[in-house]
Structure formats: structure tokens, C-alpha cells
PDB file of N, CA and C in Angstrom:
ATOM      1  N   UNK A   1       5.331 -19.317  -1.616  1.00  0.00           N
ATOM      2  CA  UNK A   1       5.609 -18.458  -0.464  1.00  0.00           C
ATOM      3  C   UNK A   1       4.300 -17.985   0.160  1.00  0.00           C
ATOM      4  N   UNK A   2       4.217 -17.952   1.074  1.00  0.00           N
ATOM      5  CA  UNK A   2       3.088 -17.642   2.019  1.00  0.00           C
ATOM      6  C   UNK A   2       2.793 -16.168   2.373  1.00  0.00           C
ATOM      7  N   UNK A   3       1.754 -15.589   1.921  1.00  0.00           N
ATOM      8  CA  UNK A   3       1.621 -13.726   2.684  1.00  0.00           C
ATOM      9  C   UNK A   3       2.193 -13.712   3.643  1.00  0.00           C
ATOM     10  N   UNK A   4       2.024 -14.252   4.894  1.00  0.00           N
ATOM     11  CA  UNK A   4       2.478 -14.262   6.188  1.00  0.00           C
ATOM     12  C   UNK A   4       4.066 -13.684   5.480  1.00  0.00           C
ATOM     13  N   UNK A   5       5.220 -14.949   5.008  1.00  0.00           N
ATOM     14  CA  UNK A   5       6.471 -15.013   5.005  1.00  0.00           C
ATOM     15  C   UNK A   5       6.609 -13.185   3.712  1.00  0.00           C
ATOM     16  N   UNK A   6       5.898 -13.192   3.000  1.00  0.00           N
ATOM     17  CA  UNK A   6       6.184 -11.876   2.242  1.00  0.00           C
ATOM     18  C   UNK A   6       6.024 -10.716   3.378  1.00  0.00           C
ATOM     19  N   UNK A   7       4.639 -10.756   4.241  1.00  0.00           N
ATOM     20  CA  UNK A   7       4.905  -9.206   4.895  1.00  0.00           C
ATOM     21  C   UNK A   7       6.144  -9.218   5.966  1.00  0.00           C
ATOM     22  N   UNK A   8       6.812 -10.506   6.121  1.00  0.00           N
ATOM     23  CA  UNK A   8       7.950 -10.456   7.530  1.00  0.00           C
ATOM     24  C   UNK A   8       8.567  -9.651   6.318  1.00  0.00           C
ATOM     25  N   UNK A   9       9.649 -10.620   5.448  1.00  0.00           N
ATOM     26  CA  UNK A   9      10.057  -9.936   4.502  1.00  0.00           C
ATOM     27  C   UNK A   9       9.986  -8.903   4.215  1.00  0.00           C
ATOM     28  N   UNK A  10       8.846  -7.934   3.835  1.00  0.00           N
ATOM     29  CA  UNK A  10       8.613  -6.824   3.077  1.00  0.00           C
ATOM     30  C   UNK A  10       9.093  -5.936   4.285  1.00  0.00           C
ATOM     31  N   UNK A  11       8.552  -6.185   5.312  1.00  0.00           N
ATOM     32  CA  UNK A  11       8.942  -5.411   6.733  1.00  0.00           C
ATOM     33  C   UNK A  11      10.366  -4.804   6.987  1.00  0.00           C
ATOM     34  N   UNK A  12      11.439  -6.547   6.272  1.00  0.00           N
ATOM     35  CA  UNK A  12      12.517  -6.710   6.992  1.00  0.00           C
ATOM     36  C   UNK A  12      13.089  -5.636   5.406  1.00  0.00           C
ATOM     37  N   UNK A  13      12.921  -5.793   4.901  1.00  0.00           N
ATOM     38  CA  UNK A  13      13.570  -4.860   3.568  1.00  0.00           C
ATOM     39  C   UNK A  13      13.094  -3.308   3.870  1.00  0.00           C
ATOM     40  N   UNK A  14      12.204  -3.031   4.490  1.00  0.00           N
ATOM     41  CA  UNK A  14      11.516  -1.656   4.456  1.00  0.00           C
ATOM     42  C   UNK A  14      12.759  -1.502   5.840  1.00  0.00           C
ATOM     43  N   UNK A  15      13.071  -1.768   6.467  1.00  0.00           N
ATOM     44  CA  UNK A  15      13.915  -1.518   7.980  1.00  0.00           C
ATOM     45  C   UNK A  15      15.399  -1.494   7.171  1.00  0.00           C
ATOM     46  N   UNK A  16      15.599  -2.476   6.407  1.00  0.00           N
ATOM     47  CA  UNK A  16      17.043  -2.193   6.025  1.00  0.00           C
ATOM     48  C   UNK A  16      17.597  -0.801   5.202  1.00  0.00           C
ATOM     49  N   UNK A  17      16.491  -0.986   3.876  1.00  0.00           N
ATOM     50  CA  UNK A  17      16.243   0.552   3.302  1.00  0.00           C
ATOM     51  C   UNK A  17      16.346   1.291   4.008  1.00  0.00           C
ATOM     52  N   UNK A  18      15.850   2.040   5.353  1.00  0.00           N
ATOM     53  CA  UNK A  18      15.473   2.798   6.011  1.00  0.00           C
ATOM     54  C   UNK A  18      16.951   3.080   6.585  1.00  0.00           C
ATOM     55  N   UNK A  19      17.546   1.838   6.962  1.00  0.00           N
ATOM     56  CA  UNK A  19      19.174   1.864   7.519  1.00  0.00           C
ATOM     57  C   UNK A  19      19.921   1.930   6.515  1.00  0.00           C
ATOM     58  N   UNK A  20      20.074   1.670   5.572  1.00  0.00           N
ATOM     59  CA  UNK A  20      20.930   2.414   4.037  1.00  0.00           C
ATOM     60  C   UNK A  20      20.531   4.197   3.777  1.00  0.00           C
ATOM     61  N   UNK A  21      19.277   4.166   3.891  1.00  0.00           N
ATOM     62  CA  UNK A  21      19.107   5.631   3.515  1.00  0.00           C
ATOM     63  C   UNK A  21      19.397   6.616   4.995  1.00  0.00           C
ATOM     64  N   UNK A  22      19.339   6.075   6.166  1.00  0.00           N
ATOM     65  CA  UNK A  22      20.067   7.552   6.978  1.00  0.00           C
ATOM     66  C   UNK A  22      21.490   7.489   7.480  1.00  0.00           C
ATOM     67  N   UNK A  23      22.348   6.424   6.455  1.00  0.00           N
ATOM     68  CA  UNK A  23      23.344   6.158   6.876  1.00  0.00           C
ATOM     69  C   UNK A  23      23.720   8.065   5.365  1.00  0.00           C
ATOM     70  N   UNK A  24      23.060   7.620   4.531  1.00  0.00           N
ATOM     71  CA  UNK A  24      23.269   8.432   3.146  1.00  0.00           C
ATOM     72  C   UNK A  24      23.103   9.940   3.807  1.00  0.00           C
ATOM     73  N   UNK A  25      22.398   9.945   4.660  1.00  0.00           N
ATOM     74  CA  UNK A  25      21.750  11.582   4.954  1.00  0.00           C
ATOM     75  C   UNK A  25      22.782  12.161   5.371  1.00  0.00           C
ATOM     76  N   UNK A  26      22.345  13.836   5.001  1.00  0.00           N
ATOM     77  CA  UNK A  26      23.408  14.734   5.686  1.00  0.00           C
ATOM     78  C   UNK A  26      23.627  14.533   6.922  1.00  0.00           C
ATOM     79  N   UNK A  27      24.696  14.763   7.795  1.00  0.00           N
ATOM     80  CA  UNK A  27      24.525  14.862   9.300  1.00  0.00           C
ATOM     81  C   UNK A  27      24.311  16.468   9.790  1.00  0.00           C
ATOM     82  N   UNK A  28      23.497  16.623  10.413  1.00  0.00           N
ATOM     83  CA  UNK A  28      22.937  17.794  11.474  1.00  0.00           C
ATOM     84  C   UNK A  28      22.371  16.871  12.555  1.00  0.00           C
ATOM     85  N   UNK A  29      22.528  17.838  13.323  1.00  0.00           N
ATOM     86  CA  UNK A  29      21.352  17.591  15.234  1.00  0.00           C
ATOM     87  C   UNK A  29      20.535  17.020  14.320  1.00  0.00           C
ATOM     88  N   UNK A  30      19.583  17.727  13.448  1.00  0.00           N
ATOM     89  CA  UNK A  30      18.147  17.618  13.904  1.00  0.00           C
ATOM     90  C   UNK A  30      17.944  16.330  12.795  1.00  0.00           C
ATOM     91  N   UNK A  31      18.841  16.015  11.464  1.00  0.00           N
ATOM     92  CA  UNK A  31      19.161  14.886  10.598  1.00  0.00           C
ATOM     93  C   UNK A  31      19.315  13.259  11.617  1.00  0.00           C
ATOM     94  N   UNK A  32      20.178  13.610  12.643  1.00  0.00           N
ATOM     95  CA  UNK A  32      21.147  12.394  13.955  1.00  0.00           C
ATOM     96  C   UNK A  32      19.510  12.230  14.592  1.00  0.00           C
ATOM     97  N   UNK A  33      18.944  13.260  14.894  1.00  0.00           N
ATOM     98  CA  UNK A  33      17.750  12.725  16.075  1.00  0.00           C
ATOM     99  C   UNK A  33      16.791  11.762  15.488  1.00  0.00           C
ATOM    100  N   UNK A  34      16.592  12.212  14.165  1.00  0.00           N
ATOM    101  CA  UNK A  34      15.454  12.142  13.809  1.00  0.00           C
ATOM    102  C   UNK A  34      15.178  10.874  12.976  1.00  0.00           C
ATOM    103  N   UNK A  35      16.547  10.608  13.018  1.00  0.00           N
ATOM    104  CA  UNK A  35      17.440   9.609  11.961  1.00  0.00           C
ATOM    105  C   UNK A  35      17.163   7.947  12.902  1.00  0.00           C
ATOM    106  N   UNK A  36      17.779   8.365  14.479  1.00  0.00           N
ATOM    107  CA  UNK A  36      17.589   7.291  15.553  1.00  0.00           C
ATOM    108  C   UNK A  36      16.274   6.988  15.649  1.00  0.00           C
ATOM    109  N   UNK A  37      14.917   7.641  15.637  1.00  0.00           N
ATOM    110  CA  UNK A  37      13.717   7.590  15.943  1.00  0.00           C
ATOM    111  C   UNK A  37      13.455   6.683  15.145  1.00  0.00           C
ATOM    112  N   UNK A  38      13.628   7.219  13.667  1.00  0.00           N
ATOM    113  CA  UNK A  38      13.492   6.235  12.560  1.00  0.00           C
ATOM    114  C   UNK A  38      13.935   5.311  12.607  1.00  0.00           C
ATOM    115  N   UNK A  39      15.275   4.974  12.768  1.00  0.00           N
ATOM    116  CA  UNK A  39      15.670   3.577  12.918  1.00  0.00           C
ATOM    117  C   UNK A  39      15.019   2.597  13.824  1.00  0.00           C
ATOM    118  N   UNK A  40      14.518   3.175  14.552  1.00  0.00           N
ATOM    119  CA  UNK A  40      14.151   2.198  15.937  1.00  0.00           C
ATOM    120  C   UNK A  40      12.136   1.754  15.490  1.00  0.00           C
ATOM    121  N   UNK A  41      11.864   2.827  15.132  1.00  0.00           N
ATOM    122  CA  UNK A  41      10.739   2.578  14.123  1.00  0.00           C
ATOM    123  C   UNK A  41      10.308   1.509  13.233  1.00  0.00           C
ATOM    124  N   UNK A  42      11.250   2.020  12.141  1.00  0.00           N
ATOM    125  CA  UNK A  42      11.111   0.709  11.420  1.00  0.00           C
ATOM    126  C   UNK A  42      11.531  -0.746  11.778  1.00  0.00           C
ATOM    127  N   UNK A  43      12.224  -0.298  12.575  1.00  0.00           N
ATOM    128  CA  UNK A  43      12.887  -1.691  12.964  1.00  0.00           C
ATOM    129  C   UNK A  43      11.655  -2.717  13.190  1.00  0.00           C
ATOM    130  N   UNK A  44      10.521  -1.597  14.425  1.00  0.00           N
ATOM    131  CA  UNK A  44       9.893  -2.225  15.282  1.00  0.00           C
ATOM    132  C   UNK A  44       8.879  -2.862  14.707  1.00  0.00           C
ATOM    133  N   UNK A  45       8.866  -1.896  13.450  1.00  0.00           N
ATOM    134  CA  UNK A  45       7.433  -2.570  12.264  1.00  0.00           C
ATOM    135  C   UNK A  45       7.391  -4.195  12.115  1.00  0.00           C
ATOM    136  N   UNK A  46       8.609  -4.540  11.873  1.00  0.00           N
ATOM    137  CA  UNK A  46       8.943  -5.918  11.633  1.00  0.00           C
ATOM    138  C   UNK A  46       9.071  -6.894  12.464  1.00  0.00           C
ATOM    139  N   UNK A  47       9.437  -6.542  13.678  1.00  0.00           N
ATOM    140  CA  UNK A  47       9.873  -7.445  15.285  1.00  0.00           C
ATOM    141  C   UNK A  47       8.253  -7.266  15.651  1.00  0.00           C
ATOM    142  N   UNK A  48       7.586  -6.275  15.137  1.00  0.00           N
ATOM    143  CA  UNK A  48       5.996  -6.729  16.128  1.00  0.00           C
ATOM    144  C   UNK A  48       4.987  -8.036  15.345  1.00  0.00           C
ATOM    145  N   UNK A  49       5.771  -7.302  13.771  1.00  0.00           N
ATOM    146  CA  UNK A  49       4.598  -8.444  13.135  1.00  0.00           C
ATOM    147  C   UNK A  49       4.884  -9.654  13.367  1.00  0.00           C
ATOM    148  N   UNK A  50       6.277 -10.045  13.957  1.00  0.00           N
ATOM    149  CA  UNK A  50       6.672 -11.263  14.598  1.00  0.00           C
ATOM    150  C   UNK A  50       6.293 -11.580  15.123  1.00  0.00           C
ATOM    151  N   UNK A  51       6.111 -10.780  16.200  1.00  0.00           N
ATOM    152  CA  UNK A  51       5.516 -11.244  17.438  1.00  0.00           C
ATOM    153  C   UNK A  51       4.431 -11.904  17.630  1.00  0.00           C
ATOM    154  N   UNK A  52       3.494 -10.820  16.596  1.00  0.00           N
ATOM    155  CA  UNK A  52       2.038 -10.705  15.887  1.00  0.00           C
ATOM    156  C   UNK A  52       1.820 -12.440  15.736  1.00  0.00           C
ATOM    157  N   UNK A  53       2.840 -12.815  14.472  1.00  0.00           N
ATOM    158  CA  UNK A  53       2.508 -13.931  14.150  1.00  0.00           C
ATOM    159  C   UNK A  53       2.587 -15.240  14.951  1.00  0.00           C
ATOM    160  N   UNK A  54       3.448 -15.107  16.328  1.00  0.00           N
ATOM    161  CA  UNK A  54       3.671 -15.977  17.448  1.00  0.00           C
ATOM    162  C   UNK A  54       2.858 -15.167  18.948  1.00  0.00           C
ATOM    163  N   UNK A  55       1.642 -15.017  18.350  1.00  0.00           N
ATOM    164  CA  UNK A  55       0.797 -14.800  19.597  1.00  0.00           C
ATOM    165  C   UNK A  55      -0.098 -15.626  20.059  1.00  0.00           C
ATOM    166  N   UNK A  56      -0.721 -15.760  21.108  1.00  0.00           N
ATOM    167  CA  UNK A  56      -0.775 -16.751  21.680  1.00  0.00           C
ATOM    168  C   UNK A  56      -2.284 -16.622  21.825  1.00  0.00           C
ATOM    169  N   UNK A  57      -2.851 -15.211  22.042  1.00  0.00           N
ATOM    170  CA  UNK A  57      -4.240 -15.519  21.478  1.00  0.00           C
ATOM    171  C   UNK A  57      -4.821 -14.188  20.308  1.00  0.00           C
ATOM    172  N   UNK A  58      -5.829 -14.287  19.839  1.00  0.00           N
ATOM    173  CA  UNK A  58      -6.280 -13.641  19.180  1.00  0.00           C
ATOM    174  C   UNK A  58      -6.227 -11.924  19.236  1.00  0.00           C
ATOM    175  N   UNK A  59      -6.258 -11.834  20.951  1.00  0.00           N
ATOM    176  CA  UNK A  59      -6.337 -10.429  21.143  1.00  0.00           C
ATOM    177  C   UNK A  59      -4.940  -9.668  21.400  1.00  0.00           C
ATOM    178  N   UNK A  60      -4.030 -10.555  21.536  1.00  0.00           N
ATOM    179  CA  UNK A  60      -2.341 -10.199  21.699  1.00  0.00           C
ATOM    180  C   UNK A  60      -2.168  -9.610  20.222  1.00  0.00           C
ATOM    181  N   UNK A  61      -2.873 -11.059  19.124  1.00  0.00           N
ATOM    182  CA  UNK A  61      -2.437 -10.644  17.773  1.00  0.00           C
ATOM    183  C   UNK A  61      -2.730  -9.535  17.258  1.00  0.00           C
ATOM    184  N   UNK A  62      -4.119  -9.436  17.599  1.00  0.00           N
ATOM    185  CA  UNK A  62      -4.764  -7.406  17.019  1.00  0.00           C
ATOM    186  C   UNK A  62      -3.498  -6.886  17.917  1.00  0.00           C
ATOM    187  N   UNK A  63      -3.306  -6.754  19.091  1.00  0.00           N
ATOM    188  CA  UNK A  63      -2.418  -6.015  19.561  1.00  0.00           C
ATOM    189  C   UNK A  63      -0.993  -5.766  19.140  1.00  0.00           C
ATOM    190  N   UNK A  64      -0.165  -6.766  18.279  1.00  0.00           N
ATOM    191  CA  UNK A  64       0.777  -6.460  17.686  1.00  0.00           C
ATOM    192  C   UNK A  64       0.277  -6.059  16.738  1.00  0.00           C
ATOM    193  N   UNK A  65      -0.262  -6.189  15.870  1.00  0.00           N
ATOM    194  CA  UNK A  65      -0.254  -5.672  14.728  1.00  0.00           C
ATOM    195  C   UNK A  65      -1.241  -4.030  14.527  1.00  0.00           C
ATOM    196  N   UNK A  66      -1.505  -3.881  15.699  1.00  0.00           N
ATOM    197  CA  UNK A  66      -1.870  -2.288  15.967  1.00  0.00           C
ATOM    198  C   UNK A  66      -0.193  -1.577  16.165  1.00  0.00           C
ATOM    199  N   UNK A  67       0.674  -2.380  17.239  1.00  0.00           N
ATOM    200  CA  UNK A  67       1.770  -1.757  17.469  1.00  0.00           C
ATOM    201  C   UNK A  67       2.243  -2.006  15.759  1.00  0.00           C
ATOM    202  N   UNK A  68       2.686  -2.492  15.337  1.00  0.00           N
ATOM    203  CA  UNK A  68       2.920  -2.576  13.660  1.00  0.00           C
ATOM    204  C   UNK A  68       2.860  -1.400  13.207  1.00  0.00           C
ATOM    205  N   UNK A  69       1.168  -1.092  12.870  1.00  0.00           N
ATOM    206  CA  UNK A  69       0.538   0.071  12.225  1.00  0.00           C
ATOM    207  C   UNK A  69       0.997   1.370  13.228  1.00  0.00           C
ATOM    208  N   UNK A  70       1.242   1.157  14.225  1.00  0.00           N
ATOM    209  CA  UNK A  70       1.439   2.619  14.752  1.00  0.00           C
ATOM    210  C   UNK A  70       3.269   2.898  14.583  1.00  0.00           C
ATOM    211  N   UNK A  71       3.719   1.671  14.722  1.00  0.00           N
ATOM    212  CA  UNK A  71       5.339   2.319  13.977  1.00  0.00           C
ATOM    213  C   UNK A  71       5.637   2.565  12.704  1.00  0.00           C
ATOM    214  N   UNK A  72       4.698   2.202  12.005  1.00  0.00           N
ATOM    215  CA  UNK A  72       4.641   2.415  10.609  1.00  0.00           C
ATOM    216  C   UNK A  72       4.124   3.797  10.497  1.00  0.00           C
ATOM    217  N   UNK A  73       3.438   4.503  11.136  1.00  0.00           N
ATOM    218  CA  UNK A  73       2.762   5.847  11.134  1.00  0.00           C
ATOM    219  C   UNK A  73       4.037   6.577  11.166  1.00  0.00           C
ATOM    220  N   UNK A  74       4.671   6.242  12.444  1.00  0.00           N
ATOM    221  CA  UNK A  74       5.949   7.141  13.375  1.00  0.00           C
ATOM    222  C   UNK A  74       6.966   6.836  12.363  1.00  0.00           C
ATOM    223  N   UNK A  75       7.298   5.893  11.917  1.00  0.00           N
ATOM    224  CA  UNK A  75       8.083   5.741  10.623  1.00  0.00           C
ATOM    225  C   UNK A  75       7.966   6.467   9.147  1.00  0.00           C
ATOM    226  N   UNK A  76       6.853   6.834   8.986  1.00  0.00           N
ATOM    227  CA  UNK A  76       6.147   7.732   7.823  1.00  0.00           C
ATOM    228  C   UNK A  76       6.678   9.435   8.480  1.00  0.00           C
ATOM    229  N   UNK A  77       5.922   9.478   9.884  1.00  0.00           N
ATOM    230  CA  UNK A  77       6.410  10.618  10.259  1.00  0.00           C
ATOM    231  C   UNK A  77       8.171  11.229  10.724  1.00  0.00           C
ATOM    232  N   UNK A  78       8.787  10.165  10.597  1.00  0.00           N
ATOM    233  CA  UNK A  78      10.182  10.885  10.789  1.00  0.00           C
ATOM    234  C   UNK A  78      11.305  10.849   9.330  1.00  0.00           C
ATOM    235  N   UNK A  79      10.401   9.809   8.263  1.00  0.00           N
ATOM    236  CA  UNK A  79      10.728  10.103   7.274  1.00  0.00           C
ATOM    237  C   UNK A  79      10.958  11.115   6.875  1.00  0.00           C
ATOM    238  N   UNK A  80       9.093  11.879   6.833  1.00  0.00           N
ATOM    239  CA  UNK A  80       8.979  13.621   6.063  1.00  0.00           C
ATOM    240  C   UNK A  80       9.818  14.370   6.699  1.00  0.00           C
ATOM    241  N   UNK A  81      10.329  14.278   7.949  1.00  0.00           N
ATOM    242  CA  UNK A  81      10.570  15.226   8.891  1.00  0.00           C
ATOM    243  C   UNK A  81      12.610  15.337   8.311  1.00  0.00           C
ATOM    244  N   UNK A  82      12.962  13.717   8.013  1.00  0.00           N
ATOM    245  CA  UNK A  82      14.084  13.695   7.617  1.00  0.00           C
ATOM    246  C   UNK A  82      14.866  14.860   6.369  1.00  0.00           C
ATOM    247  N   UNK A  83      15.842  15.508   6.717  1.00  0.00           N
ATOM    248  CA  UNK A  83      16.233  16.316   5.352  1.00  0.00           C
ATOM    249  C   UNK A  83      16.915  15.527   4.843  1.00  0.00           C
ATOM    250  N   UNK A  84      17.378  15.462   2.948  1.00  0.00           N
ATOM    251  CA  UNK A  84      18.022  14.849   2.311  1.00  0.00           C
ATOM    252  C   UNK A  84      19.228  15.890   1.775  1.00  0.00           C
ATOM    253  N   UNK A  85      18.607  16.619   2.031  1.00  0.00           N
ATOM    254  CA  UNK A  85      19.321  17.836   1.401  1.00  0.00           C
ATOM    255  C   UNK A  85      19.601  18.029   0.014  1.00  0.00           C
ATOM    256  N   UNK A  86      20.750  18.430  -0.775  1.00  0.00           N
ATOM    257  CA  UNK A  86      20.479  18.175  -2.236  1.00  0.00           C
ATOM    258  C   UNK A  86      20.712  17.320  -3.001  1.00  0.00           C
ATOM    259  N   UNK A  87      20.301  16.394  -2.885  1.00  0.00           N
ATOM    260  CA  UNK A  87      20.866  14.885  -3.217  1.00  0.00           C
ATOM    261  C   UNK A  87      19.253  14.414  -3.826  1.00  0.00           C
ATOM    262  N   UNK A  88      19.157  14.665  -5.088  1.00  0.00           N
ATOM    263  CA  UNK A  88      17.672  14.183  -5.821  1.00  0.00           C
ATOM    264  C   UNK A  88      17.601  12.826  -5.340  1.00  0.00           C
ATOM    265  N   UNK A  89      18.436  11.731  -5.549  1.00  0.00           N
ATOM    266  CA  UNK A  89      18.732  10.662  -5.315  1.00  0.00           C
ATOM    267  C   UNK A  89      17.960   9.807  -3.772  1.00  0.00           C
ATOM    268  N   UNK A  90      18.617  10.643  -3.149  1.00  0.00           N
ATOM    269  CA  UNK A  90      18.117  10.451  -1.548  1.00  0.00           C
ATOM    270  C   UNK A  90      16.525  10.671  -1.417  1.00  0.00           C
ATOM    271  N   UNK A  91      16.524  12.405  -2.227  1.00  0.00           N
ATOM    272  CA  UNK A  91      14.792  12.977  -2.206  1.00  0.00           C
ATOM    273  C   UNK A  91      13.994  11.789  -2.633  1.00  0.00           C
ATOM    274  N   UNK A  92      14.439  11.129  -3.768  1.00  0.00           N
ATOM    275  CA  UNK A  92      13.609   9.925  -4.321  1.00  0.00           C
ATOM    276  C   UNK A  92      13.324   9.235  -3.205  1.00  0.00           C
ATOM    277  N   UNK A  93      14.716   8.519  -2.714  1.00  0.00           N
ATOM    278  CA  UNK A  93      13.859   7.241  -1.866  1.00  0.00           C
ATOM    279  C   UNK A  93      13.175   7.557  -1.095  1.00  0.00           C
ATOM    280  N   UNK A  94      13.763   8.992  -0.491  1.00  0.00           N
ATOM    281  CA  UNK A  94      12.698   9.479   0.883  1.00  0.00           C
ATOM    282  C   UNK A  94      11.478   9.500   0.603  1.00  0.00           C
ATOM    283  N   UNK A  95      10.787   9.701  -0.401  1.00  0.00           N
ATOM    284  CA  UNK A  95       9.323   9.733  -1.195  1.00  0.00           C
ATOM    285  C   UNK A  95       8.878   8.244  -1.221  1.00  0.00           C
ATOM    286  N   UNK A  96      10.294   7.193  -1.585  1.00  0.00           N
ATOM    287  CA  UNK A  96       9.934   5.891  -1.433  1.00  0.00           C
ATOM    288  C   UNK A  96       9.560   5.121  -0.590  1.00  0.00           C
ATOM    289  N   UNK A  97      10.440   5.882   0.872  1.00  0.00           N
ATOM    290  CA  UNK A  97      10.257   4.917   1.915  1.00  0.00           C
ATOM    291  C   UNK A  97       9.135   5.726   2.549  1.00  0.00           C
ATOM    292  N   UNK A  98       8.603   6.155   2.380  1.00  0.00           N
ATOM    293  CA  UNK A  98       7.305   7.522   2.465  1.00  0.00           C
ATOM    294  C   UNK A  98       6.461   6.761   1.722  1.00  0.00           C
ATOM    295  N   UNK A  99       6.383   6.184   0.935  1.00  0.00           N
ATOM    296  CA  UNK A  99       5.044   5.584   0.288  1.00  0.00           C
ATOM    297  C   UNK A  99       5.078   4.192   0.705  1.00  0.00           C
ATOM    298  N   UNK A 100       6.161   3.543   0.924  1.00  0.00           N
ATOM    299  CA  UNK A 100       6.089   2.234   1.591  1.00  0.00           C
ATOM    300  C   UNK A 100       5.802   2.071   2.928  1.00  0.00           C
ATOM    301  N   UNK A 101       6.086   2.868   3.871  1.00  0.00           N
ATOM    302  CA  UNK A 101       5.779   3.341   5.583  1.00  0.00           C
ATOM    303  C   UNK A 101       3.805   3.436   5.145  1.00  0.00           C
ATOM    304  N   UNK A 102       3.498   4.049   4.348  1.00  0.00           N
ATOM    305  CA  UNK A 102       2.000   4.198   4.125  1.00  0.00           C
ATOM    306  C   UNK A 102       1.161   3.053   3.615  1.00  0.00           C
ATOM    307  N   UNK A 103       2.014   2.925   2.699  1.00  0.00           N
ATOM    308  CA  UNK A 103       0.979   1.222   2.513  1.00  0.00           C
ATOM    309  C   UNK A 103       1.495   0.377   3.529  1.00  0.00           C
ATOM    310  N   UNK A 104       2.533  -0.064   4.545  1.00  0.00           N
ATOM    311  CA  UNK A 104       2.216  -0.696   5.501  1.00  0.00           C
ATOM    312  C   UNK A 104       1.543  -0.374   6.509  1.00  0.00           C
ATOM    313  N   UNK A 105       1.237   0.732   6.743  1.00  0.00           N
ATOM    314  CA  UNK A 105       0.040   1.354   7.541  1.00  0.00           C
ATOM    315  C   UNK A 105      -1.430   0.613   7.304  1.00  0.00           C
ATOM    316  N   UNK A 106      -1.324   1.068   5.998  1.00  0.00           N
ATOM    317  CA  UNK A 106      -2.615   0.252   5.074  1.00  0.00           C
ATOM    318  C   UNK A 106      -2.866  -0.902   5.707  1.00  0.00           C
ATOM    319  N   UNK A 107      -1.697  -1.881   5.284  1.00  0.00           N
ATOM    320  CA  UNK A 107      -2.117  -3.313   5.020  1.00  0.00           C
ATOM    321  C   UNK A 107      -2.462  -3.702   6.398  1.00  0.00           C
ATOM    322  N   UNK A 108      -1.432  -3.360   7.536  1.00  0.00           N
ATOM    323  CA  UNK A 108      -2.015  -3.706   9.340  1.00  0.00           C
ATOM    324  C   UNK A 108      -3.413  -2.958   9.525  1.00  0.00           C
ATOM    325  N   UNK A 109      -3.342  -1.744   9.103  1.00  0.00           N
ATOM    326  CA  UNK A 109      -5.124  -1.260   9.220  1.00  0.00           C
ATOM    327  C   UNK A 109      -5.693  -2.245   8.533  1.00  0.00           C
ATOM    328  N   UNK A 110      -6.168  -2.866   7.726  1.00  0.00           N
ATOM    329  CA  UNK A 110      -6.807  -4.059   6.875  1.00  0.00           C
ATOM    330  C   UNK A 110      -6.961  -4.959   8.057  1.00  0.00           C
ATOM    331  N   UNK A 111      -5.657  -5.425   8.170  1.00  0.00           N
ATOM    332  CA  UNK A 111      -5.392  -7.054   8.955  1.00  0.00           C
ATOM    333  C   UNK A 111      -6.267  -6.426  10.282  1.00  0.00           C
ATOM    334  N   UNK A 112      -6.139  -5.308  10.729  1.00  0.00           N
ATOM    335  CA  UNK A 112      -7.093  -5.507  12.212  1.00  0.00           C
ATOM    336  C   UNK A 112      -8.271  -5.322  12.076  1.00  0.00           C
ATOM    337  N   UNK A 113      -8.969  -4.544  10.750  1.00  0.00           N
ATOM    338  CA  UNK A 113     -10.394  -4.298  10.474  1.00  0.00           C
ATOM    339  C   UNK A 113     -10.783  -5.639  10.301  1.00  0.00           C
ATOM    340  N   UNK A 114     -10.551  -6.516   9.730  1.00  0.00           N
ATOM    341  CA  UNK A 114     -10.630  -8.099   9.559  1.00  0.00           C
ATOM    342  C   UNK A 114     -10.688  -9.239  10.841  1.00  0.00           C
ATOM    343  N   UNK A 115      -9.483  -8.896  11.581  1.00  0.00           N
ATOM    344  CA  UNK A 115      -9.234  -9.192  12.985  1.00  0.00           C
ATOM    345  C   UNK A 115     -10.590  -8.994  14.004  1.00  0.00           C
ATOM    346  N   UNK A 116     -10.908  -7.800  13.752  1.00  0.00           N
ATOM    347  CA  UNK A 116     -11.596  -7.416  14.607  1.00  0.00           C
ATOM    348  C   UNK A 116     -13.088  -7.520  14.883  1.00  0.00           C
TER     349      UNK A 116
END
């Protein structure tokens, strides 16, 4: 298997997680808002590195994969922001998908320091 095919992958599992866990969350306003942001977030982590990988020149590619790293930020940030409420269970993954939103931050910061 090829890095390339693991980070689509890893992407596409970090977006699904993300859609299992705010399906789990309490519902409130501020749970529903914050919940959509996220979804659309992670989603995007994965559809850019696509893109990323079908770019056409070098400087498109830094450019997706900056958009990458910056939904991965906004994805980290609506995580914390997410309540789980009392559900240890939920608290876990939220810590999980909180440490995985960060190392994909990581790894696109890498790929463009390299890129660049």
C-alpha cells in the first residue's frame, strides 16, 4: 500500500468517526451548530488531499494540502468546542478525534515544509 493511498484512507476514517461521533452527541443549539461545522470540516480534510493528489502543478498541490491542514485545525477546533456531556465514552473519542485532527495537522504541515 502506498502513503499516498493510507493518508486518503486515514482522512476518509477520521471524517467517518467524526460522523459516528456527532450523530452520538447530545442535541443542543450550540451541540447542532457546532456539530455541522465539524462535519463539513472533516469532510473537507479528505476531498482536498484529493484534490492535492490530482493537481496539476506543484503550486495547486502546496495549495491543497495547506487547505487540508487548515480544516484539520477547524476540525480540532470544533471538536474541543463540541460537548459530550456525560457520556465518558463519547469524552474518550472526543480526546481521540482531538488527537487525530492534530497529527493530521502535523503530517500536511510536514508535506508543505518539504513541498516548499
Amino acid at each position: 500500500m502506498s502513503k499516498q493511498y493510507d493518508l486518503e484512507e486515514r482522512t476518509f476514517l477520521f471524517a467517518q468517526r467524526v460522523r459516528a461521533f456527532t450523530k452520538a452527541i447530545p442535541r443542543s443549539i450550540e451541540n447542532q451548530e457546532d456539530a455541522r461545522q465539524l462535519v463539513r470540516a472533516s469532510g473537507s480534510v479528505g476531498a482536498n488531499y484529493i484534490e492535492a493528489n490530482e493537481a496539476l502543478s506543484k503550486r495547486d498541490f502546496v495549495m491543497r494540502i495547506k487547505i487540508s491542514r487548515k480544516e484539520s485545525k477547524e476540525s480540532r477546533f470544533f471538536l474541543r468546542l463540541v460537548d459530550p456531556g456525560d457520556d465518558p465514552a463519547l469524552a474518550e473519542e472526543q480526546t481521540r478525534l482531538i488527537q487525530e485532527a492534530q497529527e493530521l495537522t502535523n503530517i500536511f504541515g510536514a508535506i508543505v515544509r518539504k513541498s516548499e
